[in-house]
Structure formats: structure tokens, C-alpha cells
N, C-alpha and C. Protein backbone atom coordinates (compact mmCIF):
# COMPACT_ATOMS: atom_id res chain seq x y z
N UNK A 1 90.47 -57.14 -158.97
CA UNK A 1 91.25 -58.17 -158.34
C UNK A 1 92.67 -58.21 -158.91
N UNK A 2 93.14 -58.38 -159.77
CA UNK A 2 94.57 -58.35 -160.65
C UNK A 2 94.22 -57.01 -161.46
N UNK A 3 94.00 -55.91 -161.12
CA UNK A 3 94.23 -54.19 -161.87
C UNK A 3 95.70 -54.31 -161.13
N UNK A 4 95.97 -53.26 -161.94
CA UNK A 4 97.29 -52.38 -161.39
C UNK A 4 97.24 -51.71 -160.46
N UNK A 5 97.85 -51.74 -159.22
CA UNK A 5 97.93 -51.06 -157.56
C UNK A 5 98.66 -50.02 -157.73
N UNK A 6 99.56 -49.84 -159.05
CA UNK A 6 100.04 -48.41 -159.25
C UNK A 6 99.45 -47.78 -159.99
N UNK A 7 98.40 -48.01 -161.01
CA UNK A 7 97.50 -47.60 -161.73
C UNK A 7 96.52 -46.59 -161.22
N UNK A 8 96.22 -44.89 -161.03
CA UNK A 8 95.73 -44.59 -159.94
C UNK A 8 94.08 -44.14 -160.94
N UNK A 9 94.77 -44.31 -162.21
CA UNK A 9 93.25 -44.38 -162.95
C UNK A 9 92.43 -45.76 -163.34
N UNK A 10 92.46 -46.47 -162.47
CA UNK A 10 92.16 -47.40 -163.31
C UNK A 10 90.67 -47.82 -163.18
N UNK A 11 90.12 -47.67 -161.84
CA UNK A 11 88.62 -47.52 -161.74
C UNK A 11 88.38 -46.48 -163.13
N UNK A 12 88.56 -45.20 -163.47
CA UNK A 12 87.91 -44.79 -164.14
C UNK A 12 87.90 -44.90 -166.02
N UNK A 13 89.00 -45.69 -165.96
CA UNK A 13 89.36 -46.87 -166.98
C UNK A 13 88.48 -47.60 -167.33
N UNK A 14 88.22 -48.46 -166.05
CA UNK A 14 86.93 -49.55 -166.37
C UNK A 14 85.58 -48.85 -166.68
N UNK A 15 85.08 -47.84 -165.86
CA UNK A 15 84.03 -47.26 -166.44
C UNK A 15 84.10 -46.78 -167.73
N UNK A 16 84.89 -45.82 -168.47
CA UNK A 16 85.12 -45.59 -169.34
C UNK A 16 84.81 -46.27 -170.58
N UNK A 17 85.30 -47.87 -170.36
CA UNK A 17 85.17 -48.79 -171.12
C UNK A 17 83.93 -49.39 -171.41
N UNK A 18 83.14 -49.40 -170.00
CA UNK A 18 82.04 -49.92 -169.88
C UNK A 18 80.91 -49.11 -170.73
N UNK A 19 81.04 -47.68 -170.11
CA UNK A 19 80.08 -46.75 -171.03
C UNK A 19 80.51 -47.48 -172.53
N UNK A 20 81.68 -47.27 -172.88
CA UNK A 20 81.59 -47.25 -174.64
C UNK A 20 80.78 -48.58 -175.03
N UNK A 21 81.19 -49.94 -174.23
CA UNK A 21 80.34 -50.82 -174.66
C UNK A 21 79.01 -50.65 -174.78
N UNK A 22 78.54 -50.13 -173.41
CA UNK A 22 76.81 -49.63 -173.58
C UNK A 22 76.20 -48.92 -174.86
N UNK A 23 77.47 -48.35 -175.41
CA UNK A 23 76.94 -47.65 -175.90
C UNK A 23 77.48 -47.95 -177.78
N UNK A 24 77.34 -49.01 -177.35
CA UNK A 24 77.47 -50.02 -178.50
C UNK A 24 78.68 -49.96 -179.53
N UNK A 25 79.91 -49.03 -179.03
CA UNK A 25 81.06 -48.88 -179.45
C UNK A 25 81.93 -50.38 -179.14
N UNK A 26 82.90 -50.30 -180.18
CA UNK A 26 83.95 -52.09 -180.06
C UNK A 26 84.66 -51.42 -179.13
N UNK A 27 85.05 -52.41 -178.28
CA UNK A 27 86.63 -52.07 -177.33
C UNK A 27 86.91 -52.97 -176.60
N UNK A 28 88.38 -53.00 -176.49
CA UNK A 28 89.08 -53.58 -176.03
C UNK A 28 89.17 -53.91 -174.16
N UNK A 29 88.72 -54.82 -173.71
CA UNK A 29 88.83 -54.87 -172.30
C UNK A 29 89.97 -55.11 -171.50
N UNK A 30 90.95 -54.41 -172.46
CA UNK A 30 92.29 -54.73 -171.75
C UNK A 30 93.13 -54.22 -170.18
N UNK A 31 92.29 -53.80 -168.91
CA UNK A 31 92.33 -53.49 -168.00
C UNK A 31 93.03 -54.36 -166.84
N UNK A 32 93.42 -55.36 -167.34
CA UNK A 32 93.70 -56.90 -167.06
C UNK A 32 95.61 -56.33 -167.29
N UNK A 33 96.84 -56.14 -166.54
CA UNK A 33 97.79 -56.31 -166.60
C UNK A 33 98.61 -57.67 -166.94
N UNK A 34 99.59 -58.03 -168.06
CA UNK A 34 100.18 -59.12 -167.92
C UNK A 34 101.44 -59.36 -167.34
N UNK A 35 101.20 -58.72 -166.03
CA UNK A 35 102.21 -58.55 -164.89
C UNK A 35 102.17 -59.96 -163.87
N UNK A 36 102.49 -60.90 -163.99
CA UNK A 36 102.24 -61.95 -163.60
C UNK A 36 102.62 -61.70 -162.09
N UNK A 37 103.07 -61.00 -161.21
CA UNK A 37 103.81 -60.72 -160.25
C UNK A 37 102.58 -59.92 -159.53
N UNK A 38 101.39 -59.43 -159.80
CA UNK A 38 100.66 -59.72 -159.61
C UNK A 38 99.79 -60.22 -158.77
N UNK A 39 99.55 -61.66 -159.30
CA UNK A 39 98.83 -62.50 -158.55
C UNK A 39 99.20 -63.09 -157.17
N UNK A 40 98.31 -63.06 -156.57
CA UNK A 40 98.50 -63.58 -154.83
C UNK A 40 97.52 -64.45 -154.48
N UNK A 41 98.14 -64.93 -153.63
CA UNK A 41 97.19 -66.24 -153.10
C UNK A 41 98.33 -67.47 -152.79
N UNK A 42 97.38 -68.40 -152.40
CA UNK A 42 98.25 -69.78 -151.58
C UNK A 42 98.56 -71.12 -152.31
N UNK A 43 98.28 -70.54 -154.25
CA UNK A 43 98.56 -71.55 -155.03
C UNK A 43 100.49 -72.04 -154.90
N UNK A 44 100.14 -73.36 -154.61
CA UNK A 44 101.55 -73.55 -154.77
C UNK A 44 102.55 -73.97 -153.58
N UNK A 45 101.56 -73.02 -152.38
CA UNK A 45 102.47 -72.98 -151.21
C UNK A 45 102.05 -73.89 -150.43
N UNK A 46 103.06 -74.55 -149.66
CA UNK A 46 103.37 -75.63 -148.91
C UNK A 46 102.96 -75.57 -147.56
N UNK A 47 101.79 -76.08 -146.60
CA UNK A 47 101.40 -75.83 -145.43
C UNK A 47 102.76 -76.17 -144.66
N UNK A 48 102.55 -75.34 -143.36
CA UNK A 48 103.60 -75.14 -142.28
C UNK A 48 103.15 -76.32 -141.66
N UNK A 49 101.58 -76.62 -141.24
CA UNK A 49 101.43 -77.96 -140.50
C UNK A 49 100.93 -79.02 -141.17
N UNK A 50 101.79 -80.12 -140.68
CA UNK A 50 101.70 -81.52 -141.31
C UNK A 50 100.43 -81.93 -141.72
N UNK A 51 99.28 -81.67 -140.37
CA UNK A 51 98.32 -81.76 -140.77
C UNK A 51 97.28 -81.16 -141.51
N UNK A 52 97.80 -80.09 -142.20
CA UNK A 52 97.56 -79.61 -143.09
C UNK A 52 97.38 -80.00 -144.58
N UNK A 53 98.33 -80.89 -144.75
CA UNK A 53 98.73 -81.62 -145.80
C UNK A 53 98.03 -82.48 -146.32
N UNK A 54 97.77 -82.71 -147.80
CA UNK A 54 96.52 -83.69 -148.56
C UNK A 54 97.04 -85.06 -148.18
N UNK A 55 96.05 -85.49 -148.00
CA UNK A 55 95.86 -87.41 -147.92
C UNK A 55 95.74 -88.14 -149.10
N UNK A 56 96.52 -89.10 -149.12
CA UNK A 56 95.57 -90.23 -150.09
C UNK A 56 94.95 -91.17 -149.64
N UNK A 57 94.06 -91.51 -149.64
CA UNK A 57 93.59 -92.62 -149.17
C UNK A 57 92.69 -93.57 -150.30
N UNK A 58 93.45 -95.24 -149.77
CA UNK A 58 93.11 -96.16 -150.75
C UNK A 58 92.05 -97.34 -150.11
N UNK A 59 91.80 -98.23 -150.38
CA UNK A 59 91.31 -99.72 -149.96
C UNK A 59 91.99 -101.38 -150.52
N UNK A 60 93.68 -100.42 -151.38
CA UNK A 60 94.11 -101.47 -151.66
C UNK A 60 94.90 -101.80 -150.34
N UNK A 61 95.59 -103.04 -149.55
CA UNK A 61 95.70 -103.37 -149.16
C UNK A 61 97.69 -103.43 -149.13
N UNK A 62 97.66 -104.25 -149.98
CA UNK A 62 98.96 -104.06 -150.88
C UNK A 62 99.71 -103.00 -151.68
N UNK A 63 99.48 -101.88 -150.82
CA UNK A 63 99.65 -100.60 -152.06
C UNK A 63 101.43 -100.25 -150.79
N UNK A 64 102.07 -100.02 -151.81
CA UNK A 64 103.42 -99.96 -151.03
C UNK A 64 104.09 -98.89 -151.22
N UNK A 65 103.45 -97.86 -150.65
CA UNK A 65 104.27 -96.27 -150.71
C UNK A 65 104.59 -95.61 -149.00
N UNK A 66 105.43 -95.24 -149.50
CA UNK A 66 105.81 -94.21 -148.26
C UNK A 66 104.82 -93.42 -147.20
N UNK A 67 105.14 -93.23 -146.01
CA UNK A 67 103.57 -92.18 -145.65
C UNK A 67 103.89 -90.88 -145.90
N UNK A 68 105.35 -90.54 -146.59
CA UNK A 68 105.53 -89.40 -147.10
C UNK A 68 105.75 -89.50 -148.64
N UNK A 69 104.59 -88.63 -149.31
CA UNK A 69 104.91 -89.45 -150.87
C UNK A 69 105.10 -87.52 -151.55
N UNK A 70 105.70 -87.58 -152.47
CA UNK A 70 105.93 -86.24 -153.23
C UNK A 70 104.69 -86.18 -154.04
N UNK A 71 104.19 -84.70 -154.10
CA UNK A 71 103.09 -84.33 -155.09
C UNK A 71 102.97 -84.97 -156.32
N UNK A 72 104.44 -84.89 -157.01
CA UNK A 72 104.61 -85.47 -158.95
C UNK A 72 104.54 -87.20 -158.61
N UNK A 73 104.10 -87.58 -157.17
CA UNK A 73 104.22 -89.22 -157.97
C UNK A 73 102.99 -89.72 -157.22
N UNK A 74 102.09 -88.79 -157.38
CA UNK A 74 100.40 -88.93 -156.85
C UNK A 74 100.21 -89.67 -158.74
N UNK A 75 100.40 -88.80 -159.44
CA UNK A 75 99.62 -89.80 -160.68
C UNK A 75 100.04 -91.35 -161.05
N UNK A 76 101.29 -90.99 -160.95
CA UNK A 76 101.62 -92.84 -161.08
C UNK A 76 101.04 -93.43 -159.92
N UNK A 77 100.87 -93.40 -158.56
CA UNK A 77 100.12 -94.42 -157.93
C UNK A 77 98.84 -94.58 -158.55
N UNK A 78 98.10 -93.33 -158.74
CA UNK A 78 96.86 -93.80 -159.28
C UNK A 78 96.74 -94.26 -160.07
N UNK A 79 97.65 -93.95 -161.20
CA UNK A 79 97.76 -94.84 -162.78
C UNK A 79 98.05 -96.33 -162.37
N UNK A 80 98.91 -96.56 -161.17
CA UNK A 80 99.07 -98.53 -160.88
C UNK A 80 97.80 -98.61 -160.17
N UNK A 81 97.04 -98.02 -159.42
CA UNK A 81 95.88 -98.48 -158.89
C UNK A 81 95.14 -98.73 -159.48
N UNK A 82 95.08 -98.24 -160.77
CA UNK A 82 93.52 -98.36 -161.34
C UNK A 82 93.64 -99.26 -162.61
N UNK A 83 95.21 -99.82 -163.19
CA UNK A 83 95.41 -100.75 -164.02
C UNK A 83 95.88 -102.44 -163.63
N UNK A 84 96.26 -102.12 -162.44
CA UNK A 84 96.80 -103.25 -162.24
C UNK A 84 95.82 -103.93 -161.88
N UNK A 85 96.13 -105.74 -161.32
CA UNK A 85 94.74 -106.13 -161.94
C UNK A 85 94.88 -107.15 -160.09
N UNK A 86 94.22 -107.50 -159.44
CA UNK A 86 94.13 -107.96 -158.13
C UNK A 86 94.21 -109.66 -158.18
């Protein structure tokens, strides 16, 4: 999953490694690149449709935020929801 895509040995890397463990030799499983550039996937990224987008949903009544609220100020609502006192 995260090997090196320019790496054209690297399947036989991992075996390599694997035998020595079997075979009760120490080694290093360093097959793992710290090429952060790398990794792929949809951490982070921002849906195209609205409705896509996470909800909060409360049962306070009185809760006075925007219906557009920014990711970094999800913890402070919850931190006033759950201290403040009714």
C-alpha cells in the first residue's frame, strides 16, 4: 500500500525479509518509505457537494451558531454544550 512505485524490487524485498524472519534471523522491516508524498486518499479533502458535508446535530434549543460553522470551532461548541448549565 505505501511501497515505493519506483521501487521495481520491492516485492522481492519483502520476501526476502520475510524468509530471514522465518528463519529466525533479526531484521529490519524497513520496506515502509518516509516519503510522505506518498500517501493518497480523501483525508483532508473538502466534498464538492454540500450535501456531502458533516452535520451537527444538537437538542439544545438555544444553541446559536451559524448553519455554516468551520471544522476548528466544532470543539468549542461542544465544550459550551456540555458545560454550560440550562
Amino acid at each position: 500500500m505505501l511501497t515505493d512505485p519506483k521501487d521495481k524490487l520491492v516485492m522481492a524485498k519483502v520476501v526476502a525479509m520475510l524468509l530471514k524472519k522465518k528463519m529466525g534471523f533479526r531484521t529490519v522491516m524497513n520496506i515502509i518509505p518516509l516519503d510522505a508524498t506518498l500517501v493518497k486518499g480523501s483525508h483532508g479533502r473538502i466534498p464538492e457537494d454540500k450535501a456531502d458535508l458533516p452535520i451537527l446535530i444538537t437538542d439544545q434549543v438555544n444553541s446559536s451558531f451559524n448553519d455554516d460553522i468551520e471544522a476548528t470551532d466544532v470543539y468549542g461548541i461542544l465544550k459550551k454544550h456540555l458545560t454550560e448549565e440550562e
